[in-house]
C-alpha atoms as a PDB file:
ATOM      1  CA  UNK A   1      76.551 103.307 105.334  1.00  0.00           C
ATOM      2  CA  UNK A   2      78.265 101.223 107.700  1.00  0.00           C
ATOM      3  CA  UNK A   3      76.579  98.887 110.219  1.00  0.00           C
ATOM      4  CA  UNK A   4      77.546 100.807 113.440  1.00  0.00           C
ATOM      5  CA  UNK A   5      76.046 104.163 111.650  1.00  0.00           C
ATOM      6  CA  UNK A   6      72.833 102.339 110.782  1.00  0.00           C
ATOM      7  CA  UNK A   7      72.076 101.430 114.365  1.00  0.00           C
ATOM      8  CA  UNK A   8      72.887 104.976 115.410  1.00  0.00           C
ATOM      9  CA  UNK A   9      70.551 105.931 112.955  1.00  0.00           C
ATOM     10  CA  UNK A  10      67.655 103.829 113.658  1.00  0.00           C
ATOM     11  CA  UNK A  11      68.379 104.898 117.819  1.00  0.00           C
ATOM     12  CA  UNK A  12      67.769 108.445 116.793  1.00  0.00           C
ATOM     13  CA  UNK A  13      64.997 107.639 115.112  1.00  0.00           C
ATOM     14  CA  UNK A  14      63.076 105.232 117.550  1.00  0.00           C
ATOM     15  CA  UNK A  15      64.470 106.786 120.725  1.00  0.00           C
ATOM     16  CA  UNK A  16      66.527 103.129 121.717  1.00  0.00           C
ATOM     17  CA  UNK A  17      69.385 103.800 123.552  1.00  0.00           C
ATOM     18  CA  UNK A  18      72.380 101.558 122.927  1.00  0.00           C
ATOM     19  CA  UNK A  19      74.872 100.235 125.557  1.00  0.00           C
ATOM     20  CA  UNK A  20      78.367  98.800 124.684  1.00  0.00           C
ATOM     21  CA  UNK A  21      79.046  95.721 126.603  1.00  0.00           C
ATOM     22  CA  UNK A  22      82.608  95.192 127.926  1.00  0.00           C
ATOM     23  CA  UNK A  23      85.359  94.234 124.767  1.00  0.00           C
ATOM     24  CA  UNK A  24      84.921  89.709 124.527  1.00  0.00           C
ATOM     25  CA  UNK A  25      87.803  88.046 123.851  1.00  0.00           C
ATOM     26  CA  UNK A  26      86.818  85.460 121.159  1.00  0.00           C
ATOM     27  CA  UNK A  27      90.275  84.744 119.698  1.00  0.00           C
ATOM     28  CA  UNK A  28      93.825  83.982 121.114  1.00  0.00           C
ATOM     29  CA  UNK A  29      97.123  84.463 119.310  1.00  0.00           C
ATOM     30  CA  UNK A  30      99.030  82.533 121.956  1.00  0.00           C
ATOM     31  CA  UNK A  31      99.406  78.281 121.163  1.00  0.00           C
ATOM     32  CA  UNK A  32      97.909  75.794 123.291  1.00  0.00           C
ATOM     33  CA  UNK A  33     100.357  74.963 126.879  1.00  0.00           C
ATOM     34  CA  UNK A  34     100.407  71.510 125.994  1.00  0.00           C
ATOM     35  CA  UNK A  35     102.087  72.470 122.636  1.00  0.00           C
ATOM     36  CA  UNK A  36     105.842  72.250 122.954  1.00  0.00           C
ATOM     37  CA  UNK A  37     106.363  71.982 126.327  1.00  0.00           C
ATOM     38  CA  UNK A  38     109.622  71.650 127.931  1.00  0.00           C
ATOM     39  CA  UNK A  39     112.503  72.663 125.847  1.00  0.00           C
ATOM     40  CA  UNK A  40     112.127  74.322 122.304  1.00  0.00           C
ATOM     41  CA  UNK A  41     111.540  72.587 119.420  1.00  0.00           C
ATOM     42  CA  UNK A  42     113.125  73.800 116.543  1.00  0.00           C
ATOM     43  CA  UNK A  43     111.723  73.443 112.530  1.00  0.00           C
ATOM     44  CA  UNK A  44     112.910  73.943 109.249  1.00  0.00           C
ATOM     45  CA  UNK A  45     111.385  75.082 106.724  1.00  0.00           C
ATOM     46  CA  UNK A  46     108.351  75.964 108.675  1.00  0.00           C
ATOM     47  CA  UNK A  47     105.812  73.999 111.919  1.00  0.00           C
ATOM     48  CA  UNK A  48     102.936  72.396 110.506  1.00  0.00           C
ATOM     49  CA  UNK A  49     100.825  74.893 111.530  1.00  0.00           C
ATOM     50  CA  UNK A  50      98.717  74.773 114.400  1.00  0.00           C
ATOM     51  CA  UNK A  51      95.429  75.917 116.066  1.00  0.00           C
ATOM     52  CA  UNK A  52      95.895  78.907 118.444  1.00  0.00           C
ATOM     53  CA  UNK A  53      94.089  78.182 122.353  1.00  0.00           C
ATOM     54  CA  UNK A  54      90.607  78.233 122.623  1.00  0.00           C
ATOM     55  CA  UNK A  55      89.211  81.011 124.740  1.00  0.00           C
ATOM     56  CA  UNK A  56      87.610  79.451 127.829  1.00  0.00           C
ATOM     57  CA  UNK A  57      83.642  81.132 128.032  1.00  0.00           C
ATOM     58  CA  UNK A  58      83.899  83.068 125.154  1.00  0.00           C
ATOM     59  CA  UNK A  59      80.454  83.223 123.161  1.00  0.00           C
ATOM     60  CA  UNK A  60      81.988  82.331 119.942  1.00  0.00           C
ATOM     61  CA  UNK A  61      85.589  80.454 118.954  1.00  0.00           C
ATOM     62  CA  UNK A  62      87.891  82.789 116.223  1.00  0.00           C
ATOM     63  CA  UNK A  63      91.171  80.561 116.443  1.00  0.00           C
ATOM     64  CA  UNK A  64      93.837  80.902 114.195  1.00  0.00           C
ATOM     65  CA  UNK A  65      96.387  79.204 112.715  1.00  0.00           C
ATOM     66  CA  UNK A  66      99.999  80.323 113.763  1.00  0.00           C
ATOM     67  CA  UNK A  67     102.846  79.087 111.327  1.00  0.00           C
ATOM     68  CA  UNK A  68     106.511  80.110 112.150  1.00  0.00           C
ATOM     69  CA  UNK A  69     109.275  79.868 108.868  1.00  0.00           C
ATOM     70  CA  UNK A  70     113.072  80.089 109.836  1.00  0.00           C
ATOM     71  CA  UNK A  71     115.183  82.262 107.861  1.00  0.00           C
ATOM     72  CA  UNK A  72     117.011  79.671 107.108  1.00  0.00           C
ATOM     73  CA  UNK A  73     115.051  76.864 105.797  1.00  0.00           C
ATOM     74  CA  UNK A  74     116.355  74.489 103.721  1.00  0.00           C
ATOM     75  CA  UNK A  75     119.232  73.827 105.815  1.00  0.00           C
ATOM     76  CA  UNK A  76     119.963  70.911 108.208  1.00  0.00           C
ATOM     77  CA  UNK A  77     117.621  71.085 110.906  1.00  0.00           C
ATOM     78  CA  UNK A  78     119.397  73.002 113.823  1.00  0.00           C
ATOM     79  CA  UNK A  79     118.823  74.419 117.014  1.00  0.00           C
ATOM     80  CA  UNK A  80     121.284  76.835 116.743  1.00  0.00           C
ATOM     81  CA  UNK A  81     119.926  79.084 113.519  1.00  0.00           C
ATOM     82  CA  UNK A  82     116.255  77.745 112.876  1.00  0.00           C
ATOM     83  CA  UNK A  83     113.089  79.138 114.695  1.00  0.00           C
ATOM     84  CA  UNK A  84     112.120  77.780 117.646  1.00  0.00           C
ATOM     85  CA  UNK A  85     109.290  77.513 119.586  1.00  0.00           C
ATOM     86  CA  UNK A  86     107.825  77.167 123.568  1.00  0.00           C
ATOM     87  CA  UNK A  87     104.832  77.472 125.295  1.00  0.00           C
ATOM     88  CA  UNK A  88     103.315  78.410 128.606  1.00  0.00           C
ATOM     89  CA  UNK A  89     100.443  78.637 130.072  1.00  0.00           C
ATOM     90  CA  UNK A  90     100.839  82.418 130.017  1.00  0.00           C
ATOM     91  CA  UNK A  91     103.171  82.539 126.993  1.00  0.00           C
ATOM     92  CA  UNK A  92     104.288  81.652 123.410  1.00  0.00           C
ATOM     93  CA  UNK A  93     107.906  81.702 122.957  1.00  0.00           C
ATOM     94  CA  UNK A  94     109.656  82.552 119.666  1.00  0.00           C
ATOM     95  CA  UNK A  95     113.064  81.473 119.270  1.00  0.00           C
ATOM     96  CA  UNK A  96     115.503  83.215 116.755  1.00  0.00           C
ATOM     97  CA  UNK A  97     112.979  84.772 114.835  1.00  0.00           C
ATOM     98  CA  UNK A  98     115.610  85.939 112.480  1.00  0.00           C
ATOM     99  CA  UNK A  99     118.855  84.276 113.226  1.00  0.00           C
ATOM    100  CA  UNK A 100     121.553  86.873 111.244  1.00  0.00           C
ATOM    101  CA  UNK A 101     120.832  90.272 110.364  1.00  0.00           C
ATOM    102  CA  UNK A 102     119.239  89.821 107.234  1.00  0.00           C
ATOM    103  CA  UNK A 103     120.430  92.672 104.181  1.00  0.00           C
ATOM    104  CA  UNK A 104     118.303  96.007 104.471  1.00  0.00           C
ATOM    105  CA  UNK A 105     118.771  97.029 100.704  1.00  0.00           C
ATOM    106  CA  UNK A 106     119.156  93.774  98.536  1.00  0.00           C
ATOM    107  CA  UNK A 107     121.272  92.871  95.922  1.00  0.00           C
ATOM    108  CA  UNK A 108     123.600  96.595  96.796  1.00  0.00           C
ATOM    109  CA  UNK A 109     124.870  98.159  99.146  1.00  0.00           C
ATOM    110  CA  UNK A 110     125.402  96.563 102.626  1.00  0.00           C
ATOM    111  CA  UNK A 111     125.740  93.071 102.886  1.00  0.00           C
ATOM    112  CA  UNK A 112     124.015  90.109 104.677  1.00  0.00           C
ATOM    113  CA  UNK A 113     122.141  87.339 103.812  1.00  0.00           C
ATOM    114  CA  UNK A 114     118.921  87.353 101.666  1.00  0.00           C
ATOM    115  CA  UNK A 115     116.642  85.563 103.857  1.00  0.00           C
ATOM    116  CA  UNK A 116     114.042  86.802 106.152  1.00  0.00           C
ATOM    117  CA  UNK A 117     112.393  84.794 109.284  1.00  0.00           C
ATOM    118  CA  UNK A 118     108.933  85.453 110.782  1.00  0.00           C
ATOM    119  CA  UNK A 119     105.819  84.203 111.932  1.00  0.00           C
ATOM    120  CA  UNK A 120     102.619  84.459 110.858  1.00  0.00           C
ATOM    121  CA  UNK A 121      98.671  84.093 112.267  1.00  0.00           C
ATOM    122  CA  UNK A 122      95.629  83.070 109.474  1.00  0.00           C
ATOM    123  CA  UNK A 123      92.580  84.294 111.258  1.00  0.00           C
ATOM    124  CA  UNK A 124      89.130  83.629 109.594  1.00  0.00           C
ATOM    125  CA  UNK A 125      86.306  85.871 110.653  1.00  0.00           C
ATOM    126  CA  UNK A 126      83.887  83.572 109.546  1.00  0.00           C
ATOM    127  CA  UNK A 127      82.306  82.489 112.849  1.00  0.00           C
ATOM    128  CA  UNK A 128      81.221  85.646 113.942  1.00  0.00           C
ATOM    129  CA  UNK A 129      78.969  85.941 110.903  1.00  0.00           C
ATOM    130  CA  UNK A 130      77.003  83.010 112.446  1.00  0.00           C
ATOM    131  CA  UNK A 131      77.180  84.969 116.190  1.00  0.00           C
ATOM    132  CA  UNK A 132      75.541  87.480 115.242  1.00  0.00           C
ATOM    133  CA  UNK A 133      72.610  86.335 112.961  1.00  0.00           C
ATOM    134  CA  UNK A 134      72.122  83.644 115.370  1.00  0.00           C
ATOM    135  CA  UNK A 135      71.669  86.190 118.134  1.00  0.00           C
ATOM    136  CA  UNK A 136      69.836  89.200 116.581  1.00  0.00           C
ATOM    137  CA  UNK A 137      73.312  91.556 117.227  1.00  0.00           C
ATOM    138  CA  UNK A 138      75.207  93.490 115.270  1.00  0.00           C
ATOM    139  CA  UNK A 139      79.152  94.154 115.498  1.00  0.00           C
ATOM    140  CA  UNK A 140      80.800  97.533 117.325  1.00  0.00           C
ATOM    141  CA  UNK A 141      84.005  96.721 117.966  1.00  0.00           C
ATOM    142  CA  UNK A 142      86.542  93.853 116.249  1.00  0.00           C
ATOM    143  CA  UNK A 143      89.774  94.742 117.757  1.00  0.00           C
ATOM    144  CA  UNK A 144      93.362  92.521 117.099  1.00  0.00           C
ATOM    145  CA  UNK A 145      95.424  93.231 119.742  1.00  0.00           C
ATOM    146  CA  UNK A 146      99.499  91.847 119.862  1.00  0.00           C
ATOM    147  CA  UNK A 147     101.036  92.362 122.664  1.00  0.00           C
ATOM    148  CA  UNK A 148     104.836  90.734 122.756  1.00  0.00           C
ATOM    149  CA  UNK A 149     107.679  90.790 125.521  1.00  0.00           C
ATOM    150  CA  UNK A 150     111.305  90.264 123.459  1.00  0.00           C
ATOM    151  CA  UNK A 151     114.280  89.172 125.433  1.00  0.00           C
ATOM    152  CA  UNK A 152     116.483  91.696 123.810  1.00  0.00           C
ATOM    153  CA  UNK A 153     114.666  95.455 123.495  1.00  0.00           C
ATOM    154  CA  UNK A 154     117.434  96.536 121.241  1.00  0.00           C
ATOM    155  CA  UNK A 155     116.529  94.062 118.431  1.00  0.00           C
ATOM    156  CA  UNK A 156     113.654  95.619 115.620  1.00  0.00           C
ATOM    157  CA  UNK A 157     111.221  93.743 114.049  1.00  0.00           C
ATOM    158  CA  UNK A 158     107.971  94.299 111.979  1.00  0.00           C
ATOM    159  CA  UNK A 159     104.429  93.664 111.599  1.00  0.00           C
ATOM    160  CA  UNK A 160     102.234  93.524 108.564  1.00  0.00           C
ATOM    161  CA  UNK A 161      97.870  92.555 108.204  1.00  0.00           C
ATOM    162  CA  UNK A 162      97.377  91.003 104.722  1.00  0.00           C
ATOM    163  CA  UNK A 163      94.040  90.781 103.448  1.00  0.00           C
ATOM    164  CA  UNK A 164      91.899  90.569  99.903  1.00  0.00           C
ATOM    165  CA  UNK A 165      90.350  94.345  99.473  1.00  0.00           C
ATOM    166  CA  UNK A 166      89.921  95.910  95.961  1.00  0.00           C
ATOM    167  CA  UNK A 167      88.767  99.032  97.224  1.00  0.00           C
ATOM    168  CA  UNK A 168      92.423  98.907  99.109  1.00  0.00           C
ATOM    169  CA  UNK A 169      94.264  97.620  96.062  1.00  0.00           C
ATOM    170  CA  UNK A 170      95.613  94.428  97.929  1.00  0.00           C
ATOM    171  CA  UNK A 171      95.204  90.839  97.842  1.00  0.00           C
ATOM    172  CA  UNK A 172      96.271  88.686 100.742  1.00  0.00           C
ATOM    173  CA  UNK A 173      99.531  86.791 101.049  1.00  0.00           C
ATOM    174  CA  UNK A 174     100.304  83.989 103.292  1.00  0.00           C
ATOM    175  CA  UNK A 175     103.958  83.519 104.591  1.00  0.00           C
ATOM    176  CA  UNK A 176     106.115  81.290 102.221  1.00  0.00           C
ATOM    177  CA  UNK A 177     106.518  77.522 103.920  1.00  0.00           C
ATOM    178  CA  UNK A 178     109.055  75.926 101.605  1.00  0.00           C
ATOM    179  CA  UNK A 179     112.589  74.945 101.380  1.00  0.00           C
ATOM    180  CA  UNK A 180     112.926  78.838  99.492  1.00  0.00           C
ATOM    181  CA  UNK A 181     111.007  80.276 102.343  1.00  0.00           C
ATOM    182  CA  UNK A 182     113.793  82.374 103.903  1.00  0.00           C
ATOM    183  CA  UNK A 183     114.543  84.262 100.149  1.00  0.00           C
ATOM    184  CA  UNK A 184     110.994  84.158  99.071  1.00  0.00           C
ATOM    185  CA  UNK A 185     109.766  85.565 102.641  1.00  0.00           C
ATOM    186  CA  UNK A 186     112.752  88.357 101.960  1.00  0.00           C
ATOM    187  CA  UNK A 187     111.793  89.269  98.362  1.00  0.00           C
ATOM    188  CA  UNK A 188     108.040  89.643  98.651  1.00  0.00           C
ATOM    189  CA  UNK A 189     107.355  90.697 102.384  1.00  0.00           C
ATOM    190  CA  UNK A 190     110.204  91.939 104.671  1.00  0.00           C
ATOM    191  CA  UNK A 191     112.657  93.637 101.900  1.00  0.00           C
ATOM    192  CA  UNK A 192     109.604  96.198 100.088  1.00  0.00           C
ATOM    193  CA  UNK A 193     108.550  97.179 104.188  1.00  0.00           C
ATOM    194  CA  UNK A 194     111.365  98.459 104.561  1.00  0.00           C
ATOM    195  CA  UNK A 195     111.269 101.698 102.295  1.00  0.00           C
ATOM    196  CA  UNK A 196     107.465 102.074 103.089  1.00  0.00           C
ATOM    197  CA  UNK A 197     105.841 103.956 106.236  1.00  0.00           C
ATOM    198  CA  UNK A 198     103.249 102.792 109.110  1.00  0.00           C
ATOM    199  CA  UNK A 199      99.626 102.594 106.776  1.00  0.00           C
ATOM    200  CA  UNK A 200     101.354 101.934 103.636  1.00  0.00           C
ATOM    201  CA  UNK A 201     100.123  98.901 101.430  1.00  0.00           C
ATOM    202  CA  UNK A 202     102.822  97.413 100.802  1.00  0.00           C
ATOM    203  CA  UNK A 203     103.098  95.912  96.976  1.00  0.00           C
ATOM    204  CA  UNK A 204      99.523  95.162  97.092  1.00  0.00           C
ATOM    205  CA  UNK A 205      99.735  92.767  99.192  1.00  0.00           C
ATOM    206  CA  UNK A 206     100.706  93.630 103.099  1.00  0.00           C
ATOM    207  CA  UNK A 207      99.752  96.916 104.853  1.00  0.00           C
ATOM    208  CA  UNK A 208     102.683  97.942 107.218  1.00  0.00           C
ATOM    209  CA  UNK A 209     101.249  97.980 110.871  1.00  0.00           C
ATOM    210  CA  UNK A 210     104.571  98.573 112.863  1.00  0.00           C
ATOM    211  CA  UNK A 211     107.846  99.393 111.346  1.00  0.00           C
ATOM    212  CA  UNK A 212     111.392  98.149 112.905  1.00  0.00           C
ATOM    213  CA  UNK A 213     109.781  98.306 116.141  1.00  0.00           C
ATOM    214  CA  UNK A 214     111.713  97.380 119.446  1.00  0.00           C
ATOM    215  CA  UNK A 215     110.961  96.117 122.807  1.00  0.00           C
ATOM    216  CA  UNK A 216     107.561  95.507 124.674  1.00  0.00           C
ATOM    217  CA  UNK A 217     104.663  95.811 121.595  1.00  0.00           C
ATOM    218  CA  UNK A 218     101.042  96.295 123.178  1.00  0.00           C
ATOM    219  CA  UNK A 219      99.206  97.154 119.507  1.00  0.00           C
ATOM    220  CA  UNK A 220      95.573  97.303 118.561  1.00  0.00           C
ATOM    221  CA  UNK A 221      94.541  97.081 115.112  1.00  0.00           C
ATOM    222  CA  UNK A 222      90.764  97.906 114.459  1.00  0.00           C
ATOM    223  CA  UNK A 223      89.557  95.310 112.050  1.00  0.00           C
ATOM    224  CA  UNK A 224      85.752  96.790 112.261  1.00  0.00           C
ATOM    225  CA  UNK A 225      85.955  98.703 108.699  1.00  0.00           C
ATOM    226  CA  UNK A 226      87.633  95.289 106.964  1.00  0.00           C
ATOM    227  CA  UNK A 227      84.912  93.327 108.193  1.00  0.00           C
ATOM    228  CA  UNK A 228      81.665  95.859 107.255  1.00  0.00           C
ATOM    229  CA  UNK A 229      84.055  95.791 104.092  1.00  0.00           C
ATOM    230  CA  UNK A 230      83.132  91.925 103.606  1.00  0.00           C
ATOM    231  CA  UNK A 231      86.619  90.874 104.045  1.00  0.00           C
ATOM    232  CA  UNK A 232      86.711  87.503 106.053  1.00  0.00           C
ATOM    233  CA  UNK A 233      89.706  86.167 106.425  1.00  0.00           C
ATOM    234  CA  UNK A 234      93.026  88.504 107.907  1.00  0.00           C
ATOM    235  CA  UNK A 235      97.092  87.159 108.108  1.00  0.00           C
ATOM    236  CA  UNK A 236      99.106  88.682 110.645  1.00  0.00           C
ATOM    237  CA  UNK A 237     102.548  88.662 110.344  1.00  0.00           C
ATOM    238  CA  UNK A 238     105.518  89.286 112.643  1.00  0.00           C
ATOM    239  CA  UNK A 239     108.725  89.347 110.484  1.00  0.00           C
ATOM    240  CA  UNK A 240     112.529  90.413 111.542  1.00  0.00           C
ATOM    241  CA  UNK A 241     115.605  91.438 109.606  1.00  0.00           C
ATOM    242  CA  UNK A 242     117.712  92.031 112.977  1.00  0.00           C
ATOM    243  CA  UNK A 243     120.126  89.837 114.464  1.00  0.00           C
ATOM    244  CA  UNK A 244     117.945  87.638 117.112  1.00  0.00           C
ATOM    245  CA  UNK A 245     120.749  84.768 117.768  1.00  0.00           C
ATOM    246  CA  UNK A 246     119.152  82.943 121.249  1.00  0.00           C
ATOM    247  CA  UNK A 247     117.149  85.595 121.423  1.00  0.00           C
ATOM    248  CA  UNK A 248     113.346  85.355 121.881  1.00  0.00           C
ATOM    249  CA  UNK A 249     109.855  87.221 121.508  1.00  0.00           C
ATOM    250  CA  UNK A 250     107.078  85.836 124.243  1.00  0.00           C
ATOM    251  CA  UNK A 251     103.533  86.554 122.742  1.00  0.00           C
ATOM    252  CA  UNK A 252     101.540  87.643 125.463  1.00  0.00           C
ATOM    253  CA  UNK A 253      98.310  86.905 127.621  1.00  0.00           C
ATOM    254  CA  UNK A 254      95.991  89.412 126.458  1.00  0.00           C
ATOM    255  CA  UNK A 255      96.801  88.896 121.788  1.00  0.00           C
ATOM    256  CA  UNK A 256      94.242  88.243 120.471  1.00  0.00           C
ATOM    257  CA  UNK A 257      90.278  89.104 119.041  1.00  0.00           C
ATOM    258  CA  UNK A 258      88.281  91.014 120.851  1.00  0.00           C
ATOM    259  CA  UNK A 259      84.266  92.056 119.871  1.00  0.00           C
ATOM    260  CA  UNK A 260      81.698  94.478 121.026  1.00  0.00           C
ATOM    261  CA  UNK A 261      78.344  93.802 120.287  1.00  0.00           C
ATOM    262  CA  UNK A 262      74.903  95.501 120.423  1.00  0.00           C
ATOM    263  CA  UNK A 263      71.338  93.875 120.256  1.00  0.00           C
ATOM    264  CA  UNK A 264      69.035  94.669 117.169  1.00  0.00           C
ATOM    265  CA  UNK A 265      65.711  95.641 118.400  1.00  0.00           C
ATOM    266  CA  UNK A 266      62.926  93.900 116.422  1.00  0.00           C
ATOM    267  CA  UNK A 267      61.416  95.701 114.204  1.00  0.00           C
ATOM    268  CA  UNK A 268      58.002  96.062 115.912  1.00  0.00           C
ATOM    269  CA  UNK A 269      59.440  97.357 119.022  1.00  0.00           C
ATOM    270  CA  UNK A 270      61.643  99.830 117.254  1.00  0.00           C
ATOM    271  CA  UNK A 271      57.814 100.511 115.971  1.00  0.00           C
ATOM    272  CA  UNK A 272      56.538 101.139 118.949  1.00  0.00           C
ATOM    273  CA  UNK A 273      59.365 102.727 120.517  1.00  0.00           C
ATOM    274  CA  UNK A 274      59.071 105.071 117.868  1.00  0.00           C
ATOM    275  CA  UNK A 275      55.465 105.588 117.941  1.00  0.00           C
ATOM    276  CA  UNK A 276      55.731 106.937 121.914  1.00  0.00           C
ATOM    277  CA  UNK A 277      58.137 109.390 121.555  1.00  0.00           C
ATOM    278  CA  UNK A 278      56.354 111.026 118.534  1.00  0.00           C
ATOM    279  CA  UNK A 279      53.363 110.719 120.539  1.00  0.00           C
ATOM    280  CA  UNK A 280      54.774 112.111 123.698  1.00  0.00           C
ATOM    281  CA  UNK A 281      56.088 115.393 121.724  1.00  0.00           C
ATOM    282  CA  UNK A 282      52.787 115.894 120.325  1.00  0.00           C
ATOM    283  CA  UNK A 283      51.558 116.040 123.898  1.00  0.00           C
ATOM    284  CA  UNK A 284      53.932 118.064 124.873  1.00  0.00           C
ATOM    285  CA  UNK A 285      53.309 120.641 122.191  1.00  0.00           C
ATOM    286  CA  UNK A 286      49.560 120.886 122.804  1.00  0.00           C
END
């Protein structure tokens, strides 16, 4: 029985009625303004990985840590076919996500290069565990939401939630970071997605979210069941195999983790609660 179930249970029961507050945002997928301001700034293999913006108000902090990985890492450092980056204060901007179209079918068939670009978000779900027993509530909504503004609607791209679920058969995977990160990113994430469908796990490791998607993405993946699952920590992961040269993907106000939340009644006023309404149907009887 899941949490959300259980309360509805124990309302029927005790006659408490149970209001949804309006969806929090806790978490934000978008980099801090101050981070790479100005003009791009270009990496290979991979940035070091940094904290995502804190969420000004919100009840409880859920950043994550947002790593890009050029497809072609390994190579001289170059602003002209590694992944770049640029913030705003209403924007991340990502640079040639994939700078050639990478091959769709491996080693036959059409050609191209074996290497894959993307990006990737580690979000740990940890904190909200403390929210909630700290404040006597219980979870009813965990929502990730992406929403992305490309340059060039024509171009596809990808995204994939990894995360560590035996009952789902997969264990999570992080994006690749080293001078091999291009082929390795290829081989194990963005090549197999390709012959798979939307809700597929994805060789046990990545469940295929959005599939050679183009233009504006507004998405919503409902993380609830993971997290009554015990899973606590989720990777996002934005991938291309299409031909993004100068092009760029702006990750939007609005990405990021969102909760609802209900309060858990203590147990003697459930008690109570309970207690008047059978007594008011016995009256009511007589």
């Amino acid at each position: 029985m899941n949490k959300t179930y259980k309360l509805l249970t124990l309302a029927a029961i005790s006659g408490v009625s149970y209001i949804n507050a309006a969806s929090i945002q806790v978490g934000d997928l978008r980099l801090p303004s101050a981070n790479y301001n100005g003009g791009y700034t270009y990496f290979d293999a991979a940035s070091g990985g940094d904290l995502t913006r804190a969420v000004s108000g919100a009840p409880v902090g859920v950043n994550s840590t947002f790593t890009a990985v050029t497809q072609n890492s390994g190579d001289t450092l170059d602003s002209g076919t590694d992944i770049g980056l640029q913030t705003y204060s209403s924007a991340t901007v990502i640079r040639q996500l994939n700078r050639f179209g990478s091959d769709p079918d491996g080693p036959a068939g059409a050609a191209g290069p074996q290497r894959a670009g993307g990006v990737q978000w580690q979000i740990g779900l940890s904190p909200i565990d403390g929210y909630l027993s700290g404040n006597s509530l219980d979870l009813t909504t965990l929502d990730l939401r992406l929403l992305t503004d490309p340059s060039d609607d024509n171009k596809s791209y990808d995204v994939y939630l990894s995360y560590t679920l035996p009952a789902d058969s997969i264990s999570i995977l992080g994006l690749d970071t080293s001078d091999s990160a291009g082929t390795n990113n290829y081989n194990n994430v963005w090549l197999p997605a390709q012959s798979g469908t939307e809700g597929d796990i994805i060789n046990g490791t990545h469940k295929l979210i959005e599939l050679n998607f183009t233009g504006n993405m507004d998405t919503t993946i409902n993380l609830l069941p993971l997290y009554d699952a015990g899973v606590s920590d989720v990777n996002l992961i934005m991938m291309s195999g299409a031909f993004f040269s100068g092009r760029t993907i702006g990750i939007n106000d609005g990405s990021g983790l969102f909760i609802d939340t209900v309060a858990i009644p203590e147990p003697s006023s459930a008690i109570l609660m309970g207690l008047g309404s059978v007594a008011f149907l016995l009256r009511r009887r007589r």
